[in-house]
C-alpha atoms as a PDB file:
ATOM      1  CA  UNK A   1       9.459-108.483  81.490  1.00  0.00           C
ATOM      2  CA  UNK A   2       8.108-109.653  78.449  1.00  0.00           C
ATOM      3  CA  UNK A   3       9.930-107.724  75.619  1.00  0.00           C
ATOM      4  CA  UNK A   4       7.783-109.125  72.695  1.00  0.00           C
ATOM      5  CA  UNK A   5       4.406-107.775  74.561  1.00  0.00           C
ATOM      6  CA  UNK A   6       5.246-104.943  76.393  1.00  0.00           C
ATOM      7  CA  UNK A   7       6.436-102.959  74.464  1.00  0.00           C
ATOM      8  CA  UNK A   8       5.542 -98.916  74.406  1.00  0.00           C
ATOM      9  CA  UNK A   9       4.812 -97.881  70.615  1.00  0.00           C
ATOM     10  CA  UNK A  10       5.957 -94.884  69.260  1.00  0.00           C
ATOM     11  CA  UNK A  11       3.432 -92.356  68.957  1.00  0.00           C
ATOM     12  CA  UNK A  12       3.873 -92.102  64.969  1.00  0.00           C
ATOM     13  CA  UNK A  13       0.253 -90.746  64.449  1.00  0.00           C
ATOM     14  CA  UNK A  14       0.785 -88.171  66.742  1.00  0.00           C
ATOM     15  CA  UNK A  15       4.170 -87.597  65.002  1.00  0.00           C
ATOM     16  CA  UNK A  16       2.864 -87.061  61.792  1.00  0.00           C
ATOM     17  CA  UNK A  17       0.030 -84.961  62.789  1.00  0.00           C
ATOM     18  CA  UNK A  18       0.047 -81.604  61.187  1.00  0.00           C
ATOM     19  CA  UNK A  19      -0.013 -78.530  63.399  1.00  0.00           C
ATOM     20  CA  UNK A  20      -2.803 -76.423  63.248  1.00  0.00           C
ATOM     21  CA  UNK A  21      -1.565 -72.869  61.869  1.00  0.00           C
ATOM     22  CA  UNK A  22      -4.190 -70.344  61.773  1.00  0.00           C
ATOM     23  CA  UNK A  23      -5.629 -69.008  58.510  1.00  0.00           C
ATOM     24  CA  UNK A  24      -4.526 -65.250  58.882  1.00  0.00           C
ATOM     25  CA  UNK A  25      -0.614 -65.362  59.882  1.00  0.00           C
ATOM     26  CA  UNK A  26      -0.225 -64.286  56.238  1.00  0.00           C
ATOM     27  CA  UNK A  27      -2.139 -61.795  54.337  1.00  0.00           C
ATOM     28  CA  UNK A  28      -2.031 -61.305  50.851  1.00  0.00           C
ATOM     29  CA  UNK A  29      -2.041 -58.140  48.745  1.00  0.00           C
ATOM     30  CA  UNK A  30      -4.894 -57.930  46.403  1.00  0.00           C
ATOM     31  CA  UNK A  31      -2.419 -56.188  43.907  1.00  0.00           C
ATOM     32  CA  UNK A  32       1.137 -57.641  43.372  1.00  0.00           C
ATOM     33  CA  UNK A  33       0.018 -60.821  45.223  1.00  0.00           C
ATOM     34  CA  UNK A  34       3.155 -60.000  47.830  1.00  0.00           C
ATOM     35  CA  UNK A  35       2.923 -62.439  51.187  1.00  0.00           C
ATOM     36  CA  UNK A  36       3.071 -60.108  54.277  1.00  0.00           C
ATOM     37  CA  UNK A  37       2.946 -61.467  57.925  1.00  0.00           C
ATOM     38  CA  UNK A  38       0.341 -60.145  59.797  1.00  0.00           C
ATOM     39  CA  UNK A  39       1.986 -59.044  62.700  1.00  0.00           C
ATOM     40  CA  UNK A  40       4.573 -56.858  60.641  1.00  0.00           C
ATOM     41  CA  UNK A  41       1.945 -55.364  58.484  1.00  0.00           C
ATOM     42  CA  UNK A  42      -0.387 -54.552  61.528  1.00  0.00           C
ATOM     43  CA  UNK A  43       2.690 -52.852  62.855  1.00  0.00           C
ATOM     44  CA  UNK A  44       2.892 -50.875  59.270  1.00  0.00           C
ATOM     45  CA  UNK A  45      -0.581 -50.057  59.725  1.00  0.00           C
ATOM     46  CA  UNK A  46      -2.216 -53.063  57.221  1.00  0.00           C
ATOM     47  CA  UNK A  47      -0.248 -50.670  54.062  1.00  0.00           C
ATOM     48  CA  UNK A  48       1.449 -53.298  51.780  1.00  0.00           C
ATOM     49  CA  UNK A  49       5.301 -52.255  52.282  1.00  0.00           C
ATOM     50  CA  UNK A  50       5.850 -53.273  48.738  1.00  0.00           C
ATOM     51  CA  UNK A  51       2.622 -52.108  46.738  1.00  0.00           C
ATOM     52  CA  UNK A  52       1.716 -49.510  49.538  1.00  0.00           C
ATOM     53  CA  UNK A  53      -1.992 -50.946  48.936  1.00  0.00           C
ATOM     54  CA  UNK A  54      -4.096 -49.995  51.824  1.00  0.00           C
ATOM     55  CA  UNK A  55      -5.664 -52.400  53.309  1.00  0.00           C
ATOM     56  CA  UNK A  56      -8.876 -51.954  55.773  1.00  0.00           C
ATOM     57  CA  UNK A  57      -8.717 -51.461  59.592  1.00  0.00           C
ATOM     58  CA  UNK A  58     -10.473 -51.980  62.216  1.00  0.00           C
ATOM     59  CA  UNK A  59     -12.334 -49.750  64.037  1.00  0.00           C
ATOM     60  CA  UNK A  60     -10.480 -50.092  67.498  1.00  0.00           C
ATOM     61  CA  UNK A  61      -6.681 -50.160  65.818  1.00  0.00           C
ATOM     62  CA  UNK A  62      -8.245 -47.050  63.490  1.00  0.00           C
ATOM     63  CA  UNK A  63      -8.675 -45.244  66.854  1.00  0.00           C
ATOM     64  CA  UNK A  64      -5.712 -46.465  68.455  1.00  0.00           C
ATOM     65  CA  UNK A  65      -3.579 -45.139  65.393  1.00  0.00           C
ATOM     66  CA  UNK A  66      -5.560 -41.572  65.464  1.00  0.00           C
ATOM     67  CA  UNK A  67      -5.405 -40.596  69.068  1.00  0.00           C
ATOM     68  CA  UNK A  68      -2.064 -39.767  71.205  1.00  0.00           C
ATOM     69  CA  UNK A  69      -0.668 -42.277  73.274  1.00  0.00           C
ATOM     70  CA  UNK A  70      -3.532 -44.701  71.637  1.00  0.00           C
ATOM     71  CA  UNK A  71      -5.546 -43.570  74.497  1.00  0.00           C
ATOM     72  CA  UNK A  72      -9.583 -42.643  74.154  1.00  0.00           C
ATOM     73  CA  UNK A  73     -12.633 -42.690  76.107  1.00  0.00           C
ATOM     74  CA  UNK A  74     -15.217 -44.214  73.976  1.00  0.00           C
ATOM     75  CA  UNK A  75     -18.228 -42.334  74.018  1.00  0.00           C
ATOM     76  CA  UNK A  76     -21.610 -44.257  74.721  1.00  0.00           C
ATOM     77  CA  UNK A  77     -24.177 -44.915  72.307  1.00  0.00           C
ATOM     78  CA  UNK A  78     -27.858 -44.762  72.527  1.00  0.00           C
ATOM     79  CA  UNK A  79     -29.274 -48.486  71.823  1.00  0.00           C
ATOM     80  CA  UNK A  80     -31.933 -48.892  69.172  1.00  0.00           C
ATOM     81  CA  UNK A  81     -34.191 -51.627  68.197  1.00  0.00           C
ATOM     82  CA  UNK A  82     -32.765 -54.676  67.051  1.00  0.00           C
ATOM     83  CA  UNK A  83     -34.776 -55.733  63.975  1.00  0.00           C
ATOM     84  CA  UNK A  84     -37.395 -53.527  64.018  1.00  0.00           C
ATOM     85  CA  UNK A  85     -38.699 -54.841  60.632  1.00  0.00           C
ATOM     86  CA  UNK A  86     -38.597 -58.795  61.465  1.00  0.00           C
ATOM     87  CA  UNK A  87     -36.713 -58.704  58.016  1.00  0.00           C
ATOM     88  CA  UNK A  88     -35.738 -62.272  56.996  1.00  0.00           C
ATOM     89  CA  UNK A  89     -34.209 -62.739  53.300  1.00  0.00           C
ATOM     90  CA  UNK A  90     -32.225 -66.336  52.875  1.00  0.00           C
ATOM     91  CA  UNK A  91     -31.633 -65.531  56.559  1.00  0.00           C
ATOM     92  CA  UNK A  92     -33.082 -63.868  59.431  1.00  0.00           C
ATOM     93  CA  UNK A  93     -31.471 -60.190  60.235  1.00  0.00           C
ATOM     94  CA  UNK A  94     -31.138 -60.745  63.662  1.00  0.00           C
ATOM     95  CA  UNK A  95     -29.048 -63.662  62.997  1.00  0.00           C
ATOM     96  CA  UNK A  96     -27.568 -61.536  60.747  1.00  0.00           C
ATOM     97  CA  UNK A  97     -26.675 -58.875  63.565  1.00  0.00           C
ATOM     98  CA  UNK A  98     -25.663 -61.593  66.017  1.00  0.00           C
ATOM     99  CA  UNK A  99     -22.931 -63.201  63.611  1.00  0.00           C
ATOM    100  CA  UNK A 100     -21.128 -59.601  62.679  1.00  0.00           C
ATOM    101  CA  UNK A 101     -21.436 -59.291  66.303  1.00  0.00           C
ATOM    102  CA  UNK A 102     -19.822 -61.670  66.990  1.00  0.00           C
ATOM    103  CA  UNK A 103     -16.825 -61.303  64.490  1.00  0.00           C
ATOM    104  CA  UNK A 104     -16.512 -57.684  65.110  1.00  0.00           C
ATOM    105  CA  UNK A 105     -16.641 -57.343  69.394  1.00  0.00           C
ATOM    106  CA  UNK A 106     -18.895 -54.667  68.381  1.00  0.00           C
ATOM    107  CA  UNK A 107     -22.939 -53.421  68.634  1.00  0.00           C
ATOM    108  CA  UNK A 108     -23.097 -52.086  65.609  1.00  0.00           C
ATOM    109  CA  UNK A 109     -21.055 -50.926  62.228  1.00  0.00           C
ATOM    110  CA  UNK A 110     -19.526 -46.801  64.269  1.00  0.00           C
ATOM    111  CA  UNK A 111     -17.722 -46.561  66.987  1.00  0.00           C
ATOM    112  CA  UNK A 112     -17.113 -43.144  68.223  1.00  0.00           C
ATOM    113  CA  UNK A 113     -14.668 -41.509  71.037  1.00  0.00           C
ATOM    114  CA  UNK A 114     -13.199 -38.494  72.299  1.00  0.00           C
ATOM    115  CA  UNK A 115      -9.363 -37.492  73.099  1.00  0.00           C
ATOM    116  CA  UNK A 116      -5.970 -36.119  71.866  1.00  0.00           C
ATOM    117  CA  UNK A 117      -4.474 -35.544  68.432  1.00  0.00           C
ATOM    118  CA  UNK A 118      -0.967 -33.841  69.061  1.00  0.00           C
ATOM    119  CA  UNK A 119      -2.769 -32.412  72.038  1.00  0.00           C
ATOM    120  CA  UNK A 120      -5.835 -30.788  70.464  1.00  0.00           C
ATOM    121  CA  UNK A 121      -9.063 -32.105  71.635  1.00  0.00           C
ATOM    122  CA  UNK A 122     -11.079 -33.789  69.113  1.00  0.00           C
ATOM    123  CA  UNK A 123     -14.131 -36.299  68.241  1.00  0.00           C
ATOM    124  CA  UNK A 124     -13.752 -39.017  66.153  1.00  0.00           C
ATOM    125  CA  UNK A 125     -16.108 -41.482  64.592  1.00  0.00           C
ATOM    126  CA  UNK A 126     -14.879 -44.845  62.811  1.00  0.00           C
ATOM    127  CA  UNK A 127     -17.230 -46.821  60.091  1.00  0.00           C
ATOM    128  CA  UNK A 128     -15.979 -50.897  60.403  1.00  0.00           C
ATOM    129  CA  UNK A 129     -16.432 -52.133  56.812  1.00  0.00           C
ATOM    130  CA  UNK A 130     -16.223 -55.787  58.667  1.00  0.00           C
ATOM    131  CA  UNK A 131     -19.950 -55.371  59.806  1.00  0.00           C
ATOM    132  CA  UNK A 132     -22.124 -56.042  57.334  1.00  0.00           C
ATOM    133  CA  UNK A 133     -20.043 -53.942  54.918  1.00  0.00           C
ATOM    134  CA  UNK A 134     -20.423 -51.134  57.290  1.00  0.00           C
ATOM    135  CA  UNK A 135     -23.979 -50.251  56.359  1.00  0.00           C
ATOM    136  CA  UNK A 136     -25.931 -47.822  57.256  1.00  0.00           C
ATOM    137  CA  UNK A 137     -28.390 -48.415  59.785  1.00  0.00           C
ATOM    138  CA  UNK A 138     -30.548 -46.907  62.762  1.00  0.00           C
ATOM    139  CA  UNK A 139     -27.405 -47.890  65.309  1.00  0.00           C
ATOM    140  CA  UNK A 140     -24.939 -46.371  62.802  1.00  0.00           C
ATOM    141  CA  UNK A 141     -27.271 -43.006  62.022  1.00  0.00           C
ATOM    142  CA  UNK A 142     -27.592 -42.829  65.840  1.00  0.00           C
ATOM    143  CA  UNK A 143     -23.660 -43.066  66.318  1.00  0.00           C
ATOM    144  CA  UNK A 144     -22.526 -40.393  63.425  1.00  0.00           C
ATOM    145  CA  UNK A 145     -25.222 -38.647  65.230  1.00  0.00           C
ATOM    146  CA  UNK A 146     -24.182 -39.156  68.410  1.00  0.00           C
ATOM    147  CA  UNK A 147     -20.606 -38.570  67.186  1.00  0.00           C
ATOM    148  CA  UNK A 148     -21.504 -34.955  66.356  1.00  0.00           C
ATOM    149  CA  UNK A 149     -23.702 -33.522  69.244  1.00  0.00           C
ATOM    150  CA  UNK A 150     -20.194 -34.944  71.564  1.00  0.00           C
ATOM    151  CA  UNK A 151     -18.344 -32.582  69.072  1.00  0.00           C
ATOM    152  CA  UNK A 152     -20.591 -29.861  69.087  1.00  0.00           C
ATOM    153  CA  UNK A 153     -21.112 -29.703  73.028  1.00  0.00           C
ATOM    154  CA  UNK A 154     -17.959 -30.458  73.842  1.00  0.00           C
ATOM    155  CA  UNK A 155     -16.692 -27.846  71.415  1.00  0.00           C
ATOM    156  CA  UNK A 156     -14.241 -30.050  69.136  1.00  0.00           C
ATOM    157  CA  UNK A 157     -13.411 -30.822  65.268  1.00  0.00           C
ATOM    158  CA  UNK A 158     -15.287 -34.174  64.675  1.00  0.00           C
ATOM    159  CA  UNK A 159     -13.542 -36.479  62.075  1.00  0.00           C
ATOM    160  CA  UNK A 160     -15.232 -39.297  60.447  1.00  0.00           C
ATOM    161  CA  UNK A 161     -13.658 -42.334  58.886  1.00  0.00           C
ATOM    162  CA  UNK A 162     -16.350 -43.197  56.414  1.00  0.00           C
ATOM    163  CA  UNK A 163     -16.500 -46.699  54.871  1.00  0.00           C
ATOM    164  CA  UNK A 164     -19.612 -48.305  53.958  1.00  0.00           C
ATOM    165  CA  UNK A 165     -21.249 -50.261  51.032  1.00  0.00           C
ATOM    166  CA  UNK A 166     -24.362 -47.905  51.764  1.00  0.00           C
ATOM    167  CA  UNK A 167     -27.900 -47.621  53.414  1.00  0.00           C
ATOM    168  CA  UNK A 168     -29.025 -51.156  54.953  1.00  0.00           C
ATOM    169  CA  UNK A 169     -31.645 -52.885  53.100  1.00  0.00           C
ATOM    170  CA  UNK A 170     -32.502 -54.584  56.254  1.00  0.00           C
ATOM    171  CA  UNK A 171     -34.028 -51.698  57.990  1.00  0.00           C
ATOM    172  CA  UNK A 172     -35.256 -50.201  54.798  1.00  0.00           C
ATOM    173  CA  UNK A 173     -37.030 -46.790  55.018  1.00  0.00           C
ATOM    174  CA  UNK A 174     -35.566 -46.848  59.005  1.00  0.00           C
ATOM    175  CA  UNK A 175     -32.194 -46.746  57.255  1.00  0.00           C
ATOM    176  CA  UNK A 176     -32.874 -44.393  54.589  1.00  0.00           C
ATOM    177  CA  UNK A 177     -34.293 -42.260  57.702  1.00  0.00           C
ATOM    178  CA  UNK A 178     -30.691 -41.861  58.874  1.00  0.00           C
ATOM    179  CA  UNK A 179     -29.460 -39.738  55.524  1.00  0.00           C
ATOM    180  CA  UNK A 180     -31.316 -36.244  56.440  1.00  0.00           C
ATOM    181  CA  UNK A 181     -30.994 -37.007  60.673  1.00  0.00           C
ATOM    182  CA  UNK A 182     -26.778 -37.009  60.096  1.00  0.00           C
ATOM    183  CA  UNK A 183     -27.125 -33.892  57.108  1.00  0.00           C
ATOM    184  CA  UNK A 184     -29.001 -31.918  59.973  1.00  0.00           C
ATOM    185  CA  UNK A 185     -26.951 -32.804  63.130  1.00  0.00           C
ATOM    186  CA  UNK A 186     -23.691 -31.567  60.709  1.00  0.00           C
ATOM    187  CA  UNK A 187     -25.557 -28.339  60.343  1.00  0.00           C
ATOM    188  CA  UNK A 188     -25.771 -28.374  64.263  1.00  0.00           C
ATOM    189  CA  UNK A 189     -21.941 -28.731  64.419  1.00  0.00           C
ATOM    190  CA  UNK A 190     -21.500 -26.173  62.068  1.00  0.00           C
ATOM    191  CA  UNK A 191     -23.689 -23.955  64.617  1.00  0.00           C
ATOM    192  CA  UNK A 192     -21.448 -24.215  66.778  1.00  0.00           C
ATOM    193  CA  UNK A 193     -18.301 -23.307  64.603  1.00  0.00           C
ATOM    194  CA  UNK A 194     -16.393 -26.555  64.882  1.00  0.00           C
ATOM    195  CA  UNK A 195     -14.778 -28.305  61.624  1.00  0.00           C
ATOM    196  CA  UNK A 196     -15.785 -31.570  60.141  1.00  0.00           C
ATOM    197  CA  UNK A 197     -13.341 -33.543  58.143  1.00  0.00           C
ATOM    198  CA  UNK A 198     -14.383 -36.706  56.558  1.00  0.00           C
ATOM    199  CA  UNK A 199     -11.849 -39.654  55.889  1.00  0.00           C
ATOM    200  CA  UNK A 200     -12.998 -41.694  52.900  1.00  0.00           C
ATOM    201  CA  UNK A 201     -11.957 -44.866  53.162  1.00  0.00           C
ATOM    202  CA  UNK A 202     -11.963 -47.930  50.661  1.00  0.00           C
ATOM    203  CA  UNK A 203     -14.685 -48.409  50.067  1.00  0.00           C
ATOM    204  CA  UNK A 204     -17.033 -45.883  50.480  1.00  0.00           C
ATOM    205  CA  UNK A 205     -20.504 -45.842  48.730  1.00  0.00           C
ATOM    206  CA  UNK A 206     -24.382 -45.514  48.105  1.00  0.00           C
ATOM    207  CA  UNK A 207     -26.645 -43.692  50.570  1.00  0.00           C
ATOM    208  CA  UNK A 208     -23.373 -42.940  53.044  1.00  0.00           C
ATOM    209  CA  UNK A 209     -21.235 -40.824  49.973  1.00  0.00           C
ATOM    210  CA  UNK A 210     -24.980 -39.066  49.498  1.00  0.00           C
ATOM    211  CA  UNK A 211     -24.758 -37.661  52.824  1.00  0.00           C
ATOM    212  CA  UNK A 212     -22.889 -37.532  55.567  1.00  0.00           C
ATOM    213  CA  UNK A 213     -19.697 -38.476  53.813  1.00  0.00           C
ATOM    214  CA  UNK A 214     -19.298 -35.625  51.272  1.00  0.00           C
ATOM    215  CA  UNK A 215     -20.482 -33.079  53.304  1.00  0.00           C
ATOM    216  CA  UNK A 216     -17.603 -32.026  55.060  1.00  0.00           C
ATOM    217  CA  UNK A 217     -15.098 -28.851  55.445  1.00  0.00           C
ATOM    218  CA  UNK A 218     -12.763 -31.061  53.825  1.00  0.00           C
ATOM    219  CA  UNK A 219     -12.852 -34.378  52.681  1.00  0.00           C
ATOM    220  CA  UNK A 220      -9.462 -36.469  52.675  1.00  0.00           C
ATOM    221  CA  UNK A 221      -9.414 -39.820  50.940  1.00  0.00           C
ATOM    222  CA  UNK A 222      -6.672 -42.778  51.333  1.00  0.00           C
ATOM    223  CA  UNK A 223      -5.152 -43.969  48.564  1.00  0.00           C
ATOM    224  CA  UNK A 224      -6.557 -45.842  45.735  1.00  0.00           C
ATOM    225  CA  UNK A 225      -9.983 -45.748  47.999  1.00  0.00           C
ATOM    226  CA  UNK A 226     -13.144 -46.260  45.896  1.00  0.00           C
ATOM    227  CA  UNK A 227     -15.605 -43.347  46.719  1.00  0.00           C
ATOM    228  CA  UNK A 228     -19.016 -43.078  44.590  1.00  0.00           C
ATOM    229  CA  UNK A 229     -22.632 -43.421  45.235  1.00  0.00           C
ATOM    230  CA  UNK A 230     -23.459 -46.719  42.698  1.00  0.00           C
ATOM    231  CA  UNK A 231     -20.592 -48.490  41.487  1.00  0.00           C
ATOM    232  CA  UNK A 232     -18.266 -49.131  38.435  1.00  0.00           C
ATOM    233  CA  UNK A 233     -19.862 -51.749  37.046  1.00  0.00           C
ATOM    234  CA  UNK A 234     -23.683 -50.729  37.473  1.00  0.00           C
ATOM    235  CA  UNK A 235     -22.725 -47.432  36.189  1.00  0.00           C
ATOM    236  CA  UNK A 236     -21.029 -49.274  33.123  1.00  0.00           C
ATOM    237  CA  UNK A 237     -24.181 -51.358  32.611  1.00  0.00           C
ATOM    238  CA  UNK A 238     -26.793 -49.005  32.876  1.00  0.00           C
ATOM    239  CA  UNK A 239     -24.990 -46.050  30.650  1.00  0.00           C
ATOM    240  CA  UNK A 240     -23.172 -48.818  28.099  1.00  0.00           C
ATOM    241  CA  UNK A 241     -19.828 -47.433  28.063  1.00  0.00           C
ATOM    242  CA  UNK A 242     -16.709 -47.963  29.316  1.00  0.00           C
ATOM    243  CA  UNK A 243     -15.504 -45.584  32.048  1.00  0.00           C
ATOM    244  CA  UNK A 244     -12.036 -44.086  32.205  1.00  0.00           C
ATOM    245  CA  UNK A 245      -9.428 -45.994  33.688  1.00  0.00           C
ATOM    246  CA  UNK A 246      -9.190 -45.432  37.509  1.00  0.00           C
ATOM    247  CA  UNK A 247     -13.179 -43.910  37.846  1.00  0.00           C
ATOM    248  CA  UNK A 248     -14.450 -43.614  41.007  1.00  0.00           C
ATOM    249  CA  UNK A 249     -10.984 -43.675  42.524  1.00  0.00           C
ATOM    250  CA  UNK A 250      -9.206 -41.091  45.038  1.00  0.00           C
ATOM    251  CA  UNK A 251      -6.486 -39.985  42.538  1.00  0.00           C
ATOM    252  CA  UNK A 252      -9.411 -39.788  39.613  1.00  0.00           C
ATOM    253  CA  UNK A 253     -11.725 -37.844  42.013  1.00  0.00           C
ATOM    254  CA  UNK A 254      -8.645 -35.394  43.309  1.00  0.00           C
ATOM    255  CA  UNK A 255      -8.162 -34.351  40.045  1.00  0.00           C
ATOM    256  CA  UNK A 256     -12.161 -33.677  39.074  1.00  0.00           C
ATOM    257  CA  UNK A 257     -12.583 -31.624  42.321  1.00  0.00           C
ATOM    258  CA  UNK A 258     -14.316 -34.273  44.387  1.00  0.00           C
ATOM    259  CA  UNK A 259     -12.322 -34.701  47.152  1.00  0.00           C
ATOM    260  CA  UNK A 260      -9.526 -32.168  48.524  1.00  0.00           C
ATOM    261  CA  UNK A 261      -6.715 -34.477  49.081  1.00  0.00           C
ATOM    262  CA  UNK A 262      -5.184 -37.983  48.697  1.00  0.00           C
ATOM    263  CA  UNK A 263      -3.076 -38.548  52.146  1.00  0.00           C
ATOM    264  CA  UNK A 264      -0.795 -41.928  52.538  1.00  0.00           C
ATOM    265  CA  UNK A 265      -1.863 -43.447  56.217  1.00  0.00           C
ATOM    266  CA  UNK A 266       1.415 -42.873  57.645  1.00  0.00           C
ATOM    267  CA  UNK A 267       0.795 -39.183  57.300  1.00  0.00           C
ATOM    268  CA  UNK A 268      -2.715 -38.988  58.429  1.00  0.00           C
ATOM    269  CA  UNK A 269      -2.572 -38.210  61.934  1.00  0.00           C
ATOM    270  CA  UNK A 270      -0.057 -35.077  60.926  1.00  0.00           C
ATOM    271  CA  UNK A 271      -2.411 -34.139  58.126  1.00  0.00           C
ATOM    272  CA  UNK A 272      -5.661 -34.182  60.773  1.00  0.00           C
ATOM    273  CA  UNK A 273      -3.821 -32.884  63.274  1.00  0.00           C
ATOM    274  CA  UNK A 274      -2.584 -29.890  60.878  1.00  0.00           C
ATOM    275  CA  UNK A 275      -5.962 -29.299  59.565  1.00  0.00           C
ATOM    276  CA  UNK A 276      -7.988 -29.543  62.833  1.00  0.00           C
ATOM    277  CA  UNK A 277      -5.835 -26.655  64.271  1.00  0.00           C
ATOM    278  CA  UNK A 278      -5.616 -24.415  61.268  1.00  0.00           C
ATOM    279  CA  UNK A 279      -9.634 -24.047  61.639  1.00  0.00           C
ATOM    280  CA  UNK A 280      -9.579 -23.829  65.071  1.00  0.00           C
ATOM    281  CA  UNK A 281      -7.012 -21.322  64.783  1.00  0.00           C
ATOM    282  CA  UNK A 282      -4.969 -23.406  67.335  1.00  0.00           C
ATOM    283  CA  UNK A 283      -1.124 -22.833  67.794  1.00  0.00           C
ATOM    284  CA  UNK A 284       1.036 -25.450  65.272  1.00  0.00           C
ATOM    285  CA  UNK A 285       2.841 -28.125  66.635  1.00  0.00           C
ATOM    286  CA  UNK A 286       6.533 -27.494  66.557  1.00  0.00           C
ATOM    287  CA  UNK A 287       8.314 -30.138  64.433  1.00  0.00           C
ATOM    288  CA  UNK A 288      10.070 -31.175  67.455  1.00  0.00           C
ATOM    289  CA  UNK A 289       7.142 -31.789  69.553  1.00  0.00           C
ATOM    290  CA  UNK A 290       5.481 -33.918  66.965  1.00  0.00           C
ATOM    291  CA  UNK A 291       4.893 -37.253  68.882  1.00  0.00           C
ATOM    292  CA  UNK A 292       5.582 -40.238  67.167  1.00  0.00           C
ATOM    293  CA  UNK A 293       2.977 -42.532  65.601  1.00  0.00           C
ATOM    294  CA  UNK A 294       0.969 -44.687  68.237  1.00  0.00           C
ATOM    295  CA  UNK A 295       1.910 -48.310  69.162  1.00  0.00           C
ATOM    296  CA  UNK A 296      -1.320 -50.212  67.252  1.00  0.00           C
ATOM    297  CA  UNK A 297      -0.696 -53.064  69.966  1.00  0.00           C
END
């Protein structure tokens, strides 16, 4: 054997070669700047445990936190046109649609389902600010829409978790369409004597806050959420003033009589679940019985 030629050479590019770690194992908060692991703050329910900022959810762990057990039965939605426009800006829509798609696993910005908080029957309706900021469009009208007529015929409180940048400019006066068709299928739900309570979520704006969203029995926003129909800034550049410190915010709009409460996310499925059966007139839960919160896994 020839020791000078055959010799097997360390793999020392391989050595060095750096891992690939993916981007999201850490998240940071937008406040303090604290480091957070993902996996321990999806377990906390994405709040900061330092800051306790609230991040956003998903639809599907939103639903999976709401409902016992972090079982549902999603209920199906009707399908609309795609682009019915052939809108095309820097990019064309339906590329648009196919990326969020694509990022999201979902058809469209709402998912809606049926099942069990603490044992009471009830409808609820999620708004995933990760597609396309949540906007408004046809598919999402048709789902809040869709969401309610469940609620109404199936004789349950429907909650909405509202969070949306507004109407979608896409789909222009198709979107805009989708204001009065929710506003009149919430009068249908009121019909038939069941409560809606509306979740407002960070954030949660334009043609979405001037309907459906602040229409409800009661209206329960997350900490530190930013409700309002145009924001902050515009408003600051159109009037020429400087607004109050914390405008626009749940805490600011709590105390002007916008909103009815400011509930932590570790309390939310008690506070719904409380609420829901006081206007249903529905036997309390013993503290006892309470079940613990949902795995989000």
């Amino acid at each position: 054997m020839n020791w000078i030629s055959n010799v097997v050479r360390p793999k020392i590019r391989d050595f060095l070669a750096r891992r690939e770690v993916p981007e999201n194992l850490w998240v940071k908060c937008p406040e303090t700047g604290q480091m957070v692991f993902h996996k321990d703050l999806e377990a906390n329910l994405f709040v900061i445990p330092g800051s306790g900022y609230h991040m956003r959810m998903d639809a599907a762990l939103r639903l999976r936190s709401t409902f016992d057990d972090a079982a549902y039965d999603e209920v199906a939605l009707p399908e609309v046109p795609t682009d019915p426009l052939k809108f095309r800006d820097e990019r064309r829509y339906a590329d648009r649609l196919k990326d969020a798609r694509t990022k999201t696993g979902m058809p469209d910005a709402v998912k809606v389902a049926t099942g069990l908080l603490e044992g009471l029957p009830v409808t609820v309706a999620v708004q995933d600010f990760n597609f396309m900021g949540g906007s408004l469009g046809m598919a999402a009208g048709e789902a809040v829409v869709t969401g309610l007529e469940t609620a109404a015929r199936k004789g349950t409180p429907f909650i909405i978790f509202a969070a949306s940048g507004g109407a979608r400019m896409q789909e222009g006066i198709l979107s805009l369409m989708q204001m009065p068709r929710t506003t009149v299928a919430i009068q249908e739900l009121r019909e038939a004597r069941q409560p809606y309570i509306v979740v407002l979520t960070n954030p949660t704006t334009g043609g979405v806050t001037a309907s459906y969203a602040m229409l409800g029995d009661v209206h329960i926003a997350e900490p530190g959420a930013l409700v309002g129909f145009a924001g902050p800034r515009v408003i600051e550049q159109t009037i020429r003033e400087k607004l109050p410190e914390g405008f626009q915010r749940a805490e600011y709009l709590r105390e002007h009589g916008m909103i009815d409460m400011v509930v932590h996310r570790h309390q939310m499925r008690e506070t719904l679940s409380r609420l829901c059966r006081l206007l249903v007139k529905a036997p309390a839960v013993p503290p006892r019985a309470r079940l613990p919160r949902p795995a989000t896994a």
